[in-house]
N, C-alpha and C. Protein backbone atom coordinates (compact mmCIF):
# COMPACT_ATOMS: atom_id res chain seq x y z
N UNK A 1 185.16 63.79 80.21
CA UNK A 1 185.46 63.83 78.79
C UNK A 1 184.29 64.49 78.06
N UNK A 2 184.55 65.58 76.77
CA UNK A 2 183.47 66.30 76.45
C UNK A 2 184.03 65.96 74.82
N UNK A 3 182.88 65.59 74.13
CA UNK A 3 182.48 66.13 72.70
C UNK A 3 182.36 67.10 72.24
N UNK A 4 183.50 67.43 71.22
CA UNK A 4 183.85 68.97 70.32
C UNK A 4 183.61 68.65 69.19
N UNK A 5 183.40 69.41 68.59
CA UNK A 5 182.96 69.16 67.16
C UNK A 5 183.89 70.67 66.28
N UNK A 6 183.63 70.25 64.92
CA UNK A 6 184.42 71.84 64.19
C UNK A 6 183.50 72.42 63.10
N UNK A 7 182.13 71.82 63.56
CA UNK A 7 180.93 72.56 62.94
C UNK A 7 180.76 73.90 62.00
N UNK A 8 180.97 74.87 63.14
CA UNK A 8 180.89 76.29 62.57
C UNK A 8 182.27 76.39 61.98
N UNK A 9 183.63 76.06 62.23
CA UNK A 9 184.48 76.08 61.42
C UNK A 9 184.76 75.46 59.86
N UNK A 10 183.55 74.38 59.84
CA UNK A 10 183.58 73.90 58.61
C UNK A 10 182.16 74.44 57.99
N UNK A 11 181.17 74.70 58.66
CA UNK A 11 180.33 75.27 58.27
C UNK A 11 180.54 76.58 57.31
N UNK A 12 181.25 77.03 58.46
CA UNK A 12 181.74 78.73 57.21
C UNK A 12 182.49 78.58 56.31
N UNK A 13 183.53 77.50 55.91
CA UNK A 13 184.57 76.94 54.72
C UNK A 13 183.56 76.79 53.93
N UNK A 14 182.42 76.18 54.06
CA UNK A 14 181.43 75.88 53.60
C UNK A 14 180.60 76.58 52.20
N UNK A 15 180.47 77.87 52.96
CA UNK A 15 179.91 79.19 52.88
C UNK A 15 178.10 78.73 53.23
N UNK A 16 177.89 78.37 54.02
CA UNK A 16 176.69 77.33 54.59
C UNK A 16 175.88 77.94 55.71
N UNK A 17 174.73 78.91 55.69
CA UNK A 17 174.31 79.10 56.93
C UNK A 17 173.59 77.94 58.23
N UNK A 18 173.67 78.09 59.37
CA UNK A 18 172.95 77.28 59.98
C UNK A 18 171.60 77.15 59.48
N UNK A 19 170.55 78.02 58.73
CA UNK A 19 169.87 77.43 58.20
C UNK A 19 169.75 76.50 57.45
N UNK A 20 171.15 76.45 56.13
CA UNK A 20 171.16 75.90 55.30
C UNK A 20 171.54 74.42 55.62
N UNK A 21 172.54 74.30 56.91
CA UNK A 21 172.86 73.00 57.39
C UNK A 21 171.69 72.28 57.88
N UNK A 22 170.82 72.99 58.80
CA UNK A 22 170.01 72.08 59.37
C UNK A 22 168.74 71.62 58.55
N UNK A 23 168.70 72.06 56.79
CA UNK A 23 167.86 71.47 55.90
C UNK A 23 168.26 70.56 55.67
N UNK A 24 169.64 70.04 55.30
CA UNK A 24 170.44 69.42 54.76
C UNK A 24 170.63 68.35 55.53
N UNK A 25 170.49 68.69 56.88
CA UNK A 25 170.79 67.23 57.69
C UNK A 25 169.28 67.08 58.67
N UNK A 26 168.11 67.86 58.53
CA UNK A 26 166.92 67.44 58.89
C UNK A 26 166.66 67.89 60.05
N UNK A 27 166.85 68.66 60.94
CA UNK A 27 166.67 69.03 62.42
C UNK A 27 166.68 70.48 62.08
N UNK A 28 166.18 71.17 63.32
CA UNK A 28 166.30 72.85 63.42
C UNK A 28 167.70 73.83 63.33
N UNK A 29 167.34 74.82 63.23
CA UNK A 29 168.32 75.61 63.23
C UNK A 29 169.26 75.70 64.77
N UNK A 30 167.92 75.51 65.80
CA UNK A 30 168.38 75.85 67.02
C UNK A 30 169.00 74.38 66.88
N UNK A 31 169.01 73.27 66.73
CA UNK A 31 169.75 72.10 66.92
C UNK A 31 171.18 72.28 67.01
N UNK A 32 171.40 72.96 65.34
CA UNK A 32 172.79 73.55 64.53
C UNK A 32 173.94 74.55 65.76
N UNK A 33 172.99 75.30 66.58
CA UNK A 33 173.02 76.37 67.56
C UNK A 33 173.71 75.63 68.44
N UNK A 34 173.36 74.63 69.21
CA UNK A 34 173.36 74.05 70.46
C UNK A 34 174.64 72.98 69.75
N UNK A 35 174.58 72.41 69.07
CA UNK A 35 175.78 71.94 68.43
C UNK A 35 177.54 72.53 68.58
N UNK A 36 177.06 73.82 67.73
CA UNK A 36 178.34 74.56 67.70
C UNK A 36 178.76 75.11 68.96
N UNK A 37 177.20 75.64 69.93
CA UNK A 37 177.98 76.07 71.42
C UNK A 37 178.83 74.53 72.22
N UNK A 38 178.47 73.78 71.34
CA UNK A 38 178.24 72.69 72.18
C UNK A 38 178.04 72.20 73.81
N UNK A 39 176.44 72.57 73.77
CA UNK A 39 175.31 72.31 74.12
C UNK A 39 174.33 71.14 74.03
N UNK A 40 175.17 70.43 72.77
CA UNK A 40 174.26 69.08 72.78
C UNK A 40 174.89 68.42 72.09
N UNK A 41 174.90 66.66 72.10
CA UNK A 41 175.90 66.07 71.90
C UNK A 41 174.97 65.24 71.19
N UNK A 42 175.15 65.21 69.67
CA UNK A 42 174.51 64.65 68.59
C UNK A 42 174.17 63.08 68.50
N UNK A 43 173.00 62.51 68.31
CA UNK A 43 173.27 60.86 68.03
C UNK A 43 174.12 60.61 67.14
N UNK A 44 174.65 59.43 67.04
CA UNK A 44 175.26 58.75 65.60
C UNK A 44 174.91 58.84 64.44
N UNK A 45 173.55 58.90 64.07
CA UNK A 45 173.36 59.55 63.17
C UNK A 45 173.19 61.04 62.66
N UNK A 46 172.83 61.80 63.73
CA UNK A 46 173.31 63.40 62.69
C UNK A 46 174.36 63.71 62.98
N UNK A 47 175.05 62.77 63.90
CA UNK A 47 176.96 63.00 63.70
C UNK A 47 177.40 62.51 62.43
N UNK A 48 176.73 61.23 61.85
CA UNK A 48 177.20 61.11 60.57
C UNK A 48 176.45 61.57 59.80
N UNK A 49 175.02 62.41 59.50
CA UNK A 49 175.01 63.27 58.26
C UNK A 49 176.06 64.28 58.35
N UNK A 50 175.95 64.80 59.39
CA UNK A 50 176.45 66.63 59.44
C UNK A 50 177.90 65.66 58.50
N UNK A 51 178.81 65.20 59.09
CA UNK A 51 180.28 64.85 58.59
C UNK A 51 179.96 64.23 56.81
N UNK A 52 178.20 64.06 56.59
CA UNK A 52 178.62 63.48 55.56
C UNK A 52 178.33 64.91 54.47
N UNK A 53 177.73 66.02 54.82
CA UNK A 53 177.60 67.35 54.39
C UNK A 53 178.83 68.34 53.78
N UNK A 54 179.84 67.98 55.16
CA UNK A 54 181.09 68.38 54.89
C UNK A 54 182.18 67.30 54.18
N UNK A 55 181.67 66.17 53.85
CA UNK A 55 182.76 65.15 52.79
C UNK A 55 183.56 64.91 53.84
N UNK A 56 183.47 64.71 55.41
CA UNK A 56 184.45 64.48 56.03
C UNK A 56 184.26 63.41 57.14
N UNK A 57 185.79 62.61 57.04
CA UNK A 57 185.17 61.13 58.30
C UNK A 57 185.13 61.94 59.76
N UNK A 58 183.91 61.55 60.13
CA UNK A 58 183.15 61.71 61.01
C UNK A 58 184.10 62.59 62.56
N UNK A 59 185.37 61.75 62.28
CA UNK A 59 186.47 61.93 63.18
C UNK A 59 186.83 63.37 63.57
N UNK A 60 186.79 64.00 61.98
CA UNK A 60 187.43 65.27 61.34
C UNK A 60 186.40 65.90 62.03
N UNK A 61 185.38 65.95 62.06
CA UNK A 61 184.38 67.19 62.49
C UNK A 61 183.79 66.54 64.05
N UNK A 62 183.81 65.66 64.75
CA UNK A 62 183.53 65.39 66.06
C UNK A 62 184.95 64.69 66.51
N UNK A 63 185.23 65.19 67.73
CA UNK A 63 185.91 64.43 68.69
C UNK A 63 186.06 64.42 70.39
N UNK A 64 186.60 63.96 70.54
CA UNK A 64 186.94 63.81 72.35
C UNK A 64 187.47 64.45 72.57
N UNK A 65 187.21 64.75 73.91
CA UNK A 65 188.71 65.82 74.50
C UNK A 65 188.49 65.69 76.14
N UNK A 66 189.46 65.59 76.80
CA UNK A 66 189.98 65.12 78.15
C UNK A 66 189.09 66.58 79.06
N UNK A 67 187.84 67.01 79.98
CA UNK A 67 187.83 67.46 80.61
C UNK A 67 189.12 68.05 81.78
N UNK A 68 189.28 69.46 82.30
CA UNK A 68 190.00 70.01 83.05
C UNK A 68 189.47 70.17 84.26
């Protein structure tokens, strides 16, 4: 089972660069990077800033998904 997120898809609704996100929620740019490749699977807490950046439950911008 792998953690997806819709980061860069809400990021750009946004109009929000990865710079601008990772001021906003306190970590690097490369963090933001490794996120969206998903490359790294966020604690509970900058899973809930990032979702609280975008006004969205946490659900909406991270979820599960069944490995193939």
């Amino acid at each position: 089972m792998e953690i997806k997120n819709r980061i860069k898809e809400l990021r750009a609704r946004s109009n929000l660069t990865q710079k601008d996100l990772s001021e906003k929620v306190g970590v690097t740019r490369q963090t933001i990077i490794s996120l969206e490749k998903g490359t790294y699977v966020p604690s509970l807490l900058l899973a809930m800033n990032v979702a609280d950046v975008f006004e969205e439950p946490i659900e909406n911008v991270f979820f599960k998904e069944d490995g193939k």
